[in-house]
PDB file of N, CA and C in Angstrom:
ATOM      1  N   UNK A   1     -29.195 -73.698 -17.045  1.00  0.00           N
ATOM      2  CA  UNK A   1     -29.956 -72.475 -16.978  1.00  0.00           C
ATOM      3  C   UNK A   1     -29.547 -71.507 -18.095  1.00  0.00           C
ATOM      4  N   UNK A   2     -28.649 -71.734 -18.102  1.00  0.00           N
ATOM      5  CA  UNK A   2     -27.788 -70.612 -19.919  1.00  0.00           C
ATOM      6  C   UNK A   2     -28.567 -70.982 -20.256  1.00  0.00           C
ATOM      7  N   UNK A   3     -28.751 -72.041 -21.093  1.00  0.00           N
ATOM      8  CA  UNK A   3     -29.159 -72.460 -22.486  1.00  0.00           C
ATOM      9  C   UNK A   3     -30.738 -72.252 -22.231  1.00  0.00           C
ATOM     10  N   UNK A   4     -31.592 -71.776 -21.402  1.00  0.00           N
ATOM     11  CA  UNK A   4     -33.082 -71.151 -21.720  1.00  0.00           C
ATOM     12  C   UNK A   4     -33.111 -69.803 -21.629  1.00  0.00           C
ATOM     13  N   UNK A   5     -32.091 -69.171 -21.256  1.00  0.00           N
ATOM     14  CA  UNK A   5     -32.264 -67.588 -20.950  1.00  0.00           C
ATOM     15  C   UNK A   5     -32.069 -66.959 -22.763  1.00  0.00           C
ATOM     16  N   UNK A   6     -32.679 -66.025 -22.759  1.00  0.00           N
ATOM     17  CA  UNK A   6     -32.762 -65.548 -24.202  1.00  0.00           C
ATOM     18  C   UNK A   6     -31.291 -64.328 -24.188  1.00  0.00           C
ATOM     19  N   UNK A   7     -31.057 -64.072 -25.399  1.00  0.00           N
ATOM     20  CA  UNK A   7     -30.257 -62.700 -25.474  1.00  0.00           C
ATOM     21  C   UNK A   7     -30.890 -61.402 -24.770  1.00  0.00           C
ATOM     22  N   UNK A   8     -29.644 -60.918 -24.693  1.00  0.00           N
ATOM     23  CA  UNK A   8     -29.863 -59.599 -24.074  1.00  0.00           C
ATOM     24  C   UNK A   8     -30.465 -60.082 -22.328  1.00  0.00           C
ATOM     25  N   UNK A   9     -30.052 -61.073 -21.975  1.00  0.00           N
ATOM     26  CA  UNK A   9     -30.371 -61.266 -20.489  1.00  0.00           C
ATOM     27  C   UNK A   9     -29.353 -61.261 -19.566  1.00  0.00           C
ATOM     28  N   UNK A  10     -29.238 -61.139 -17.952  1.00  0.00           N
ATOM     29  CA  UNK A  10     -28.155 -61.338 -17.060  1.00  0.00           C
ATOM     30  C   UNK A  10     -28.991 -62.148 -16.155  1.00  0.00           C
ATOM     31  N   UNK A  11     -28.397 -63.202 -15.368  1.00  0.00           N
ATOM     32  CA  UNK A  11     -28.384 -63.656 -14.222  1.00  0.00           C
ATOM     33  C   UNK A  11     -27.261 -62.544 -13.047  1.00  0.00           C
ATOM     34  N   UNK A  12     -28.299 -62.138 -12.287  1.00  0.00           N
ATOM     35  CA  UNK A  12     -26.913 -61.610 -10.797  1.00  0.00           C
ATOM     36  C   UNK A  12     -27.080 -62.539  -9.655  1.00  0.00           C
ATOM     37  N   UNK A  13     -26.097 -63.445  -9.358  1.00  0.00           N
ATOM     38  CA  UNK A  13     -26.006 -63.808  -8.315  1.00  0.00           C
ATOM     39  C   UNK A  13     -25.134 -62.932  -6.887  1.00  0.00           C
ATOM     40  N   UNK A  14     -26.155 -63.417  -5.780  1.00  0.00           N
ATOM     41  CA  UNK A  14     -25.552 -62.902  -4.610  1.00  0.00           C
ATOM     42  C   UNK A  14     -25.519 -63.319  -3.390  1.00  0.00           C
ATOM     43  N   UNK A  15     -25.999 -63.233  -2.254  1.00  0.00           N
ATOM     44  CA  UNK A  15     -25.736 -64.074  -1.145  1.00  0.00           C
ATOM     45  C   UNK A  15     -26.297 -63.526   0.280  1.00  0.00           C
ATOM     46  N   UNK A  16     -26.928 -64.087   1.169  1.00  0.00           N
ATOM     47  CA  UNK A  16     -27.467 -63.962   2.125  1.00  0.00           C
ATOM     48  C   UNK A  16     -27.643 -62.180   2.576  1.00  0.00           C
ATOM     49  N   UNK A  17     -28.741 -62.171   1.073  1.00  0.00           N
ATOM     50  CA  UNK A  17     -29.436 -61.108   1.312  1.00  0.00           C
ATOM     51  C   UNK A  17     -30.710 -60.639   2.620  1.00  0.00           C
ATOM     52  N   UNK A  18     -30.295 -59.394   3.303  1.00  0.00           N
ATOM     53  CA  UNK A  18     -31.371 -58.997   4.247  1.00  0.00           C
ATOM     54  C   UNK A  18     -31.944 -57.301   4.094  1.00  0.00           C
ATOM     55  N   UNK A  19     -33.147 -57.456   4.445  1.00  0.00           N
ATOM     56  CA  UNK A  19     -33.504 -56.060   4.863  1.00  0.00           C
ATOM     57  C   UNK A  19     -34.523 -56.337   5.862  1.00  0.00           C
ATOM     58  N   UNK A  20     -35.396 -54.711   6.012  1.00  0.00           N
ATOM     59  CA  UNK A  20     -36.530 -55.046   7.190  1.00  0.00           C
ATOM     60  C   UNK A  20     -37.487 -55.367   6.275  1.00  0.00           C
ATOM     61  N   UNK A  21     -37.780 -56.411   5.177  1.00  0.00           N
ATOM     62  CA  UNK A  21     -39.148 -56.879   4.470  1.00  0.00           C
ATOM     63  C   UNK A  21     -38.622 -58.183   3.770  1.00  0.00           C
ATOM     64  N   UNK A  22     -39.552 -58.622   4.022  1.00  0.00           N
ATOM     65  CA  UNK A  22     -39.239 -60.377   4.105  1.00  0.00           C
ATOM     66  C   UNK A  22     -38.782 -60.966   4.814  1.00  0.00           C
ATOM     67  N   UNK A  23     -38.966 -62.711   4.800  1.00  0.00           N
ATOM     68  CA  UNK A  23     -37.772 -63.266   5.511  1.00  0.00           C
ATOM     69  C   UNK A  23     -35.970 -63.259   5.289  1.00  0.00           C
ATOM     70  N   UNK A  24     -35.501 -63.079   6.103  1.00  0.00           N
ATOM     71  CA  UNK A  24     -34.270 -62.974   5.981  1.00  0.00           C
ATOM     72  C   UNK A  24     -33.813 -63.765   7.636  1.00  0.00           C
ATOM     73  N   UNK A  25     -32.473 -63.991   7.752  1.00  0.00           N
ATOM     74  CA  UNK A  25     -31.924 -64.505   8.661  1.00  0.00           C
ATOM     75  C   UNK A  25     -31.575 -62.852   9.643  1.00  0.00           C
ATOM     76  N   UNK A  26     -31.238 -61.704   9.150  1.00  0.00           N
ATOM     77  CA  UNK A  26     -31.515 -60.572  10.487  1.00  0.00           C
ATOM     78  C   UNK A  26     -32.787 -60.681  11.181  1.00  0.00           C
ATOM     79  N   UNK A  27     -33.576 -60.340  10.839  1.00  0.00           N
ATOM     80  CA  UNK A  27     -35.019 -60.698  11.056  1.00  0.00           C
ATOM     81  C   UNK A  27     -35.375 -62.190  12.006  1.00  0.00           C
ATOM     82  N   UNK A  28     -34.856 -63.389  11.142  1.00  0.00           N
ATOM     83  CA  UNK A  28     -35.211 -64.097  12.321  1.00  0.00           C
ATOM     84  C   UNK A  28     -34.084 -63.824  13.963  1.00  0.00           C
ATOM     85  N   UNK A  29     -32.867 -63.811  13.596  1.00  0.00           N
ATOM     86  CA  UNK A  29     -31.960 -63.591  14.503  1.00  0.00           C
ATOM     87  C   UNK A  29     -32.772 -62.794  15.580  1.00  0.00           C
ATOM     88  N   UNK A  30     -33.276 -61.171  15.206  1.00  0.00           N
ATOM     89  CA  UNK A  30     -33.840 -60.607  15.825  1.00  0.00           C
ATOM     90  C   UNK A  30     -34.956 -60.851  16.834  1.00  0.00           C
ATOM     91  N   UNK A  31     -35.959 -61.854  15.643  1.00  0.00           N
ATOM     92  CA  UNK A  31     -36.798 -62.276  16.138  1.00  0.00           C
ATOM     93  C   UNK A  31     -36.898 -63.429  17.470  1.00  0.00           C
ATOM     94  N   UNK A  32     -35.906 -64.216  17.349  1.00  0.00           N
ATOM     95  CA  UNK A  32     -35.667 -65.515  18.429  1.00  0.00           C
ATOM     96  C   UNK A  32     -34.852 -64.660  19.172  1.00  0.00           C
ATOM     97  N   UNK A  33     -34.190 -63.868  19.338  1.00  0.00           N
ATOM     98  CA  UNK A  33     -33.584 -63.368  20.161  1.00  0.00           C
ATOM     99  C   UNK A  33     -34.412 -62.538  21.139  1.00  0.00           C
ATOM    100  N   UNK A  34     -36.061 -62.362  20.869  1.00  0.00           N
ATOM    101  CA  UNK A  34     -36.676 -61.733  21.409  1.00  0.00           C
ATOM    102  C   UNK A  34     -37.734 -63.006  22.689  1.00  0.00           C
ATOM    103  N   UNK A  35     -37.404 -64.010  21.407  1.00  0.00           N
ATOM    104  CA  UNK A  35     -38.556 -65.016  22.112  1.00  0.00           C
ATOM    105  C   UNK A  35     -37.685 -66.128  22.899  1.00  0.00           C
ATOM    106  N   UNK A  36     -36.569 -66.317  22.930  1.00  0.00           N
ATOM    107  CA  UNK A  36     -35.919 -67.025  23.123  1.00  0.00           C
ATOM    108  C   UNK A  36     -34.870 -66.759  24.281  1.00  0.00           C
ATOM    109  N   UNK A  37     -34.153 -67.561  25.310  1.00  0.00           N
ATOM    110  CA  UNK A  37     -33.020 -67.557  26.225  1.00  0.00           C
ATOM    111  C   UNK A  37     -32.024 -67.310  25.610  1.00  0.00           C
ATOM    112  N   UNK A  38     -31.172 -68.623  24.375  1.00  0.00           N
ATOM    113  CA  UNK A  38     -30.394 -68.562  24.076  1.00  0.00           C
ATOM    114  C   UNK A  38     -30.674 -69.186  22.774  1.00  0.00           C
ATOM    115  N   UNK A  39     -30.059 -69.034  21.518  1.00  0.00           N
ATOM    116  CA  UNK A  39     -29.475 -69.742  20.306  1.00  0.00           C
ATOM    117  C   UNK A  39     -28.473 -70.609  19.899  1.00  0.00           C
ATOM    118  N   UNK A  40     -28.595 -71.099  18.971  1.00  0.00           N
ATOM    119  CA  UNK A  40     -27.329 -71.915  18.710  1.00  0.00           C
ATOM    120  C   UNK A  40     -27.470 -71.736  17.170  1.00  0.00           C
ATOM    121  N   UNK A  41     -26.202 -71.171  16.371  1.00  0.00           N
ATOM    122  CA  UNK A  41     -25.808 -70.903  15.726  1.00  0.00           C
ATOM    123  C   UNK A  41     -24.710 -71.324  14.924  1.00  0.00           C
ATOM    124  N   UNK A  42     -24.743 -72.011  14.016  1.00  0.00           N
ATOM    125  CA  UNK A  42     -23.476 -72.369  13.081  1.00  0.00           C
ATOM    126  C   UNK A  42     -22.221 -71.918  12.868  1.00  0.00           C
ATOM    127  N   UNK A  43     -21.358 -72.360  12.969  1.00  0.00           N
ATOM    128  CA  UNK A  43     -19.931 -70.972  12.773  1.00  0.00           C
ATOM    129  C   UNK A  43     -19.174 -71.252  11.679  1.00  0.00           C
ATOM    130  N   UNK A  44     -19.611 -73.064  10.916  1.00  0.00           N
ATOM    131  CA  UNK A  44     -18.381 -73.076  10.353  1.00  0.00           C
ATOM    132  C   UNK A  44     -18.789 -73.127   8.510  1.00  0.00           C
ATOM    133  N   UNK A  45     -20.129 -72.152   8.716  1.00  0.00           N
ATOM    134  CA  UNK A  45     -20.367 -71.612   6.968  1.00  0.00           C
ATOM    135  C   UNK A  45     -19.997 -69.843   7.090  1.00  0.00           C
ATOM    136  N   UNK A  46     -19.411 -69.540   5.954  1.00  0.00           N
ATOM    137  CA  UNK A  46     -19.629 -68.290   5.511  1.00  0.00           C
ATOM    138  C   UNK A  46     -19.050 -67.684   4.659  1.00  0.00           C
ATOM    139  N   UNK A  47     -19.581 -66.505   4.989  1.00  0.00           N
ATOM    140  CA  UNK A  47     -20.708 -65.935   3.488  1.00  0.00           C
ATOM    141  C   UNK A  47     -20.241 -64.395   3.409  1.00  0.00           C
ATOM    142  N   UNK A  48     -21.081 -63.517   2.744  1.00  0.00           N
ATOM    143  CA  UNK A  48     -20.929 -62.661   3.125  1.00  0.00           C
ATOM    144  C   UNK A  48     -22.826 -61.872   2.606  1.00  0.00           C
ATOM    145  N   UNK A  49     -22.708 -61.349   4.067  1.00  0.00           N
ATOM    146  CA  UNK A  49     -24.168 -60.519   3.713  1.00  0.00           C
ATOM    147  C   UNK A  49     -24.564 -59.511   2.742  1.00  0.00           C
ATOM    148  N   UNK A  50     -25.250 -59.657   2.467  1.00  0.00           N
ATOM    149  CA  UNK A  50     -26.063 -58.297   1.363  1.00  0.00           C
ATOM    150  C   UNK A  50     -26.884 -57.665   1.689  1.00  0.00           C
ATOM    151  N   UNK A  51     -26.964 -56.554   1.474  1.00  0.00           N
ATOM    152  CA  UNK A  51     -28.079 -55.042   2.114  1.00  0.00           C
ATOM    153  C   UNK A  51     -28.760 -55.175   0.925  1.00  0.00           C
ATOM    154  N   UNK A  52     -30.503 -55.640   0.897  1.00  0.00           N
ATOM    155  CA  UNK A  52     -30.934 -55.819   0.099  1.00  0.00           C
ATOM    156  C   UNK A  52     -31.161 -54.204  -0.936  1.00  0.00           C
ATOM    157  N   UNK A  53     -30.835 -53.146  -0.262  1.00  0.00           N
ATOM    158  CA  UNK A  53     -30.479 -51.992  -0.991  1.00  0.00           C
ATOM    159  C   UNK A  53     -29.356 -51.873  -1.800  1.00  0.00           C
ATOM    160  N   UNK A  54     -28.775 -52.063  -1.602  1.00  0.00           N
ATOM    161  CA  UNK A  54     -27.385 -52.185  -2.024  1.00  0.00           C
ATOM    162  C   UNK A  54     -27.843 -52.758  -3.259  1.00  0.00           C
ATOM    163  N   UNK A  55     -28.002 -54.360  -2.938  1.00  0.00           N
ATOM    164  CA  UNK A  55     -28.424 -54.921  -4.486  1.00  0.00           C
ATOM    165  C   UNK A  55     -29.233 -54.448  -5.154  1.00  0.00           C
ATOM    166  N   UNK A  56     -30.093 -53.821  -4.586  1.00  0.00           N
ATOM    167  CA  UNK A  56     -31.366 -53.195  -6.158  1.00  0.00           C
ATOM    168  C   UNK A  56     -30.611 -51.861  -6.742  1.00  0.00           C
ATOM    169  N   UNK A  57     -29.871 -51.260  -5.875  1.00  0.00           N
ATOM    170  CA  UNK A  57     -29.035 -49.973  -6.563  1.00  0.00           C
ATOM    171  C   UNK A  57     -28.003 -50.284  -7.616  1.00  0.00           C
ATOM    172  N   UNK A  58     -27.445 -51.298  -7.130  1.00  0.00           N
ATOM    173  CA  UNK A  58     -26.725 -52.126  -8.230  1.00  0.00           C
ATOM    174  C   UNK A  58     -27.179 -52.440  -9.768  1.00  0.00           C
ATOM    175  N   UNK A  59     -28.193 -53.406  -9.071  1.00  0.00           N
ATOM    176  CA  UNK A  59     -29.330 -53.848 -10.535  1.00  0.00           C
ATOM    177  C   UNK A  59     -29.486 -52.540 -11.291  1.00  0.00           C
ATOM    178  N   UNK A  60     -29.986 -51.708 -10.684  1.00  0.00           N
ATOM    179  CA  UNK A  60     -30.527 -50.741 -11.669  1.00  0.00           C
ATOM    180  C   UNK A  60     -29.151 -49.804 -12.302  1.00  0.00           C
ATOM    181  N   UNK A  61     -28.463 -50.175 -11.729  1.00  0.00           N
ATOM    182  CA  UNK A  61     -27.235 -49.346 -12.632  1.00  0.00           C
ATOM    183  C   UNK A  61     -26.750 -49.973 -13.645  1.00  0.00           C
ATOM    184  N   UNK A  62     -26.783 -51.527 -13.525  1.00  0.00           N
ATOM    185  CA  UNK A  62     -26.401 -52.619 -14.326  1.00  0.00           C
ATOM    186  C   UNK A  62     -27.335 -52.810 -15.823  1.00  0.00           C
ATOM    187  N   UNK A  63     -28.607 -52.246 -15.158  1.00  0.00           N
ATOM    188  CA  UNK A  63     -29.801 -52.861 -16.322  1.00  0.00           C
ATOM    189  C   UNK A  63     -29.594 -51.899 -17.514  1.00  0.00           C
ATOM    190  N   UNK A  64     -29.618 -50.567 -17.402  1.00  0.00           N
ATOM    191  CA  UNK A  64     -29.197 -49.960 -19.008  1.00  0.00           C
ATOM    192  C   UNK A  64     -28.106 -49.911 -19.609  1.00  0.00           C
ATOM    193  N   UNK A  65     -27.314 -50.952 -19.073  1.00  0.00           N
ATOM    194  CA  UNK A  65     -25.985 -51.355 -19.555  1.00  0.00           C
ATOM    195  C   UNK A  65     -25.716 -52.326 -20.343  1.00  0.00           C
ATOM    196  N   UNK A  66     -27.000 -53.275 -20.522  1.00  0.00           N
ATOM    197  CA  UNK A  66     -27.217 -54.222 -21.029  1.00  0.00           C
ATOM    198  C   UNK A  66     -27.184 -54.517 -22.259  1.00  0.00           C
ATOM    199  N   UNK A  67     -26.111 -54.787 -23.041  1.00  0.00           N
ATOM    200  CA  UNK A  67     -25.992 -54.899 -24.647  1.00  0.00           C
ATOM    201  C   UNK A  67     -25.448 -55.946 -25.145  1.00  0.00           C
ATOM    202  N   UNK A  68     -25.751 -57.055 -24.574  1.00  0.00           N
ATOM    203  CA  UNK A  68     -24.945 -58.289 -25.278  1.00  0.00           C
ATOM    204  C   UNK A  68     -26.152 -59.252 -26.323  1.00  0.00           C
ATOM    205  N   UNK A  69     -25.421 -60.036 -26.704  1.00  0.00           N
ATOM    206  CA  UNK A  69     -26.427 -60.696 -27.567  1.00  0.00           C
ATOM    207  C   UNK A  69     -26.558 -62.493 -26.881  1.00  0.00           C
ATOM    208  N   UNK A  70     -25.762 -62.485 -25.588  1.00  0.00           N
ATOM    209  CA  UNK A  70     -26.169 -63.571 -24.660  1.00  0.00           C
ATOM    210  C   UNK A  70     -26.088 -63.119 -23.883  1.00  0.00           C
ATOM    211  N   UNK A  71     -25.836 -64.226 -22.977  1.00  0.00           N
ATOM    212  CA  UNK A  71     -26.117 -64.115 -21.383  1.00  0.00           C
ATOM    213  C   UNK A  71     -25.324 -63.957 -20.298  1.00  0.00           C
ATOM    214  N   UNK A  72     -25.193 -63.072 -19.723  1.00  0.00           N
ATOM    215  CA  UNK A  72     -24.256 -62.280 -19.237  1.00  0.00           C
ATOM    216  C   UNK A  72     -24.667 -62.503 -17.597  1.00  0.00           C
ATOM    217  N   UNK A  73     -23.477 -62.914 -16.935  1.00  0.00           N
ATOM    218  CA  UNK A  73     -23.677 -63.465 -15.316  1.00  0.00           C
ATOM    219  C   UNK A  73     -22.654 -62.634 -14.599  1.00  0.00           C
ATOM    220  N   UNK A  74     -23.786 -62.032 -13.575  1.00  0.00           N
ATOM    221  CA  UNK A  74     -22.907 -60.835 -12.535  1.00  0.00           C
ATOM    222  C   UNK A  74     -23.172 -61.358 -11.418  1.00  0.00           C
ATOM    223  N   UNK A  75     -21.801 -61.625 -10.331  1.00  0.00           N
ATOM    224  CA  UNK A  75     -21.541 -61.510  -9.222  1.00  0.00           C
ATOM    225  C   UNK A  75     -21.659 -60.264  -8.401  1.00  0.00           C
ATOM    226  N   UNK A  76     -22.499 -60.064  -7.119  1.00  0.00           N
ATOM    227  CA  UNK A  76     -22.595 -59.326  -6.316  1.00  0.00           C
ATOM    228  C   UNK A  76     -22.773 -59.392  -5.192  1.00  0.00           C
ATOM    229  N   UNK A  77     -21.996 -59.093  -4.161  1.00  0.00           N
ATOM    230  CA  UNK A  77     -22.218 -58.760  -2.522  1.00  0.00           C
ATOM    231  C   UNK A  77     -21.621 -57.335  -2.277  1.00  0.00           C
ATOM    232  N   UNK A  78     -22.391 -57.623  -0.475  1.00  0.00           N
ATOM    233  CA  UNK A  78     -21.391 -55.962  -0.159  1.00  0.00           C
ATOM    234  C   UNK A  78     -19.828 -56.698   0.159  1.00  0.00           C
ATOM    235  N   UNK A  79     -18.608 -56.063   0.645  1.00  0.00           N
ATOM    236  CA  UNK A  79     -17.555 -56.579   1.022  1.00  0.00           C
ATOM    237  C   UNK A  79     -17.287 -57.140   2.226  1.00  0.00           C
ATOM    238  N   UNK A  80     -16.763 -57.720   2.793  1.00  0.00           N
ATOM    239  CA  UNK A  80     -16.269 -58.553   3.938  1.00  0.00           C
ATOM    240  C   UNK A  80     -17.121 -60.086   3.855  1.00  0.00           C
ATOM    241  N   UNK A  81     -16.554 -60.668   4.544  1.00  0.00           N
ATOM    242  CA  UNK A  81     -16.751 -62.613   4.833  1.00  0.00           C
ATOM    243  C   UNK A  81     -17.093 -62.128   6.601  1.00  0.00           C
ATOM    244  N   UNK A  82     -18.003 -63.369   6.966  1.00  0.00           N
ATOM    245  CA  UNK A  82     -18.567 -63.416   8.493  1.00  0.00           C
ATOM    246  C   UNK A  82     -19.555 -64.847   8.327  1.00  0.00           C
ATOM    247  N   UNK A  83     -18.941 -65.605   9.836  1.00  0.00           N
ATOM    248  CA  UNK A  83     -19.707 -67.061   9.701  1.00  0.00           C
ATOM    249  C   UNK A  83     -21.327 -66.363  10.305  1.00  0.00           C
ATOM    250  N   UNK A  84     -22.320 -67.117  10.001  1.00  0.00           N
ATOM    251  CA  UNK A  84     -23.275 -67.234  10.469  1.00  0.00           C
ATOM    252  C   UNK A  84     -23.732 -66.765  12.193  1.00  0.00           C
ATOM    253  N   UNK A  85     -22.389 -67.589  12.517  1.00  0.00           N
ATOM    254  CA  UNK A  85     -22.571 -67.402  14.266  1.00  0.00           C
ATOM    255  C   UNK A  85     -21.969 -65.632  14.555  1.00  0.00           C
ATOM    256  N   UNK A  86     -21.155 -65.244  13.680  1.00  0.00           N
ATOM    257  CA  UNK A  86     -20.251 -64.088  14.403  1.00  0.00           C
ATOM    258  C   UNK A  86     -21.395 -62.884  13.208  1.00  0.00           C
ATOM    259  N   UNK A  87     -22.131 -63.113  12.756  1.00  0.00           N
ATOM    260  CA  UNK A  87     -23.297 -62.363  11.676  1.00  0.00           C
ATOM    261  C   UNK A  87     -24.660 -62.302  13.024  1.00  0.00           C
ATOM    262  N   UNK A  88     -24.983 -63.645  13.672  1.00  0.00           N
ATOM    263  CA  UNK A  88     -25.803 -63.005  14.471  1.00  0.00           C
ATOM    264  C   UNK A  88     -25.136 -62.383  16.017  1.00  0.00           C
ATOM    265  N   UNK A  89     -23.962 -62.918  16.078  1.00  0.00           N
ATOM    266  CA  UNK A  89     -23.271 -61.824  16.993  1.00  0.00           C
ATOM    267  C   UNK A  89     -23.564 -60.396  17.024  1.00  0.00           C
ATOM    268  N   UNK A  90     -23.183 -60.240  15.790  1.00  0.00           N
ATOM    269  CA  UNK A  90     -22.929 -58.958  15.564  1.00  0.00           C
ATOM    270  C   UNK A  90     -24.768 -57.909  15.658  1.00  0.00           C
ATOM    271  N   UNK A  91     -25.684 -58.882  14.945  1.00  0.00           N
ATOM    272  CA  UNK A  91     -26.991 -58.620  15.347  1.00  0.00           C
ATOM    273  C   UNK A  91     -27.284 -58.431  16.171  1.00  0.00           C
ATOM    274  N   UNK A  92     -27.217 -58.696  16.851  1.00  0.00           N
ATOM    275  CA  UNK A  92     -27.448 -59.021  18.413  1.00  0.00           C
ATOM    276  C   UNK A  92     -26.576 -57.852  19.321  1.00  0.00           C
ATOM    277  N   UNK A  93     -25.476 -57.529  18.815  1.00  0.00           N
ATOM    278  CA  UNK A  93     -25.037 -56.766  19.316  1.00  0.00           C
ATOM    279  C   UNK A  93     -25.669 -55.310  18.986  1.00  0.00           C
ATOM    280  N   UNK A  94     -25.924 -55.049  18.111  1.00  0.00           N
ATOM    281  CA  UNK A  94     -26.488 -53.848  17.258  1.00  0.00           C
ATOM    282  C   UNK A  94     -27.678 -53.494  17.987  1.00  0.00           C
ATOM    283  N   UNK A  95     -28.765 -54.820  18.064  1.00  0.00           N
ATOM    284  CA  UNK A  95     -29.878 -54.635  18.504  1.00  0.00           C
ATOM    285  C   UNK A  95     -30.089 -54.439  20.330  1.00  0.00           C
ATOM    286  N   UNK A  96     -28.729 -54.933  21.026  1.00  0.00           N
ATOM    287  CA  UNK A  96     -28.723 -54.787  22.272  1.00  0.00           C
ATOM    288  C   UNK A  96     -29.164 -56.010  23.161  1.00  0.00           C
ATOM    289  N   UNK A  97     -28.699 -57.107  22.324  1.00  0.00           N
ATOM    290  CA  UNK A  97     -29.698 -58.227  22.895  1.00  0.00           C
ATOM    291  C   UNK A  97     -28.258 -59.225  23.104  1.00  0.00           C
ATOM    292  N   UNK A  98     -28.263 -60.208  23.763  1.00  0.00           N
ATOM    293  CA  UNK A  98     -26.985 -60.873  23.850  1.00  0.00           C
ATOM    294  C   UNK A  98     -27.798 -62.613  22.973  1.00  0.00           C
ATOM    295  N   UNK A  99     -26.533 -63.018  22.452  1.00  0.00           N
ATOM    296  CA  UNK A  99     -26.644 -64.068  21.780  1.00  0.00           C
ATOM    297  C   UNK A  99     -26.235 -65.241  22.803  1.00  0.00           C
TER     298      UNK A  99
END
């Protein structure tokens, strides 16, 4: 993927981004938790979530910063690690719904 990106470009990678627009895994969590008894949930990946705000506030602080003559790769999340299962825990808890 380097070798097609032109100068003056960045790749940002990041990681199990959510908000309330689009699909995201809060959203479904929310959602089966509405239609559903119980879930079953993965415990032994993780990650760490991203506030899809967060990342565009980022981006845009990042973008007029941009002065290289290649290609420049930024890492971004918010802080902390959480498996999948203890992420819709915690959903679930927020929203008042039991997992």
């Amino acid at each position: 993927m380097i070798k097609i990106n032109p100068a003056n470009s960045i790749i940002i990678r990041t990681s199990w981004v959510y908000s309330s627009f689009g699909a995201n895994f809060v959203k479904t969590m929310l959602r089966l938790g509405r239609e559903k008894e119980s879930l079953g949930v993965i415990f032994d990946q993780v990650g760490t979530p991203t506030y899809a705000k967060d990342l565009a506030q980022t981006i845009l602080e990042i973008i007029p910063k941009i002065q290289n003559s290649k290609l420049s790769i930024y890492h971004y999340s918010n802080e902390g690690a959480i498996s999948w299962y203890d992420f819709a825990k915690e959903i679930m808890k927020m929203a008042k719904t039991s997992l």
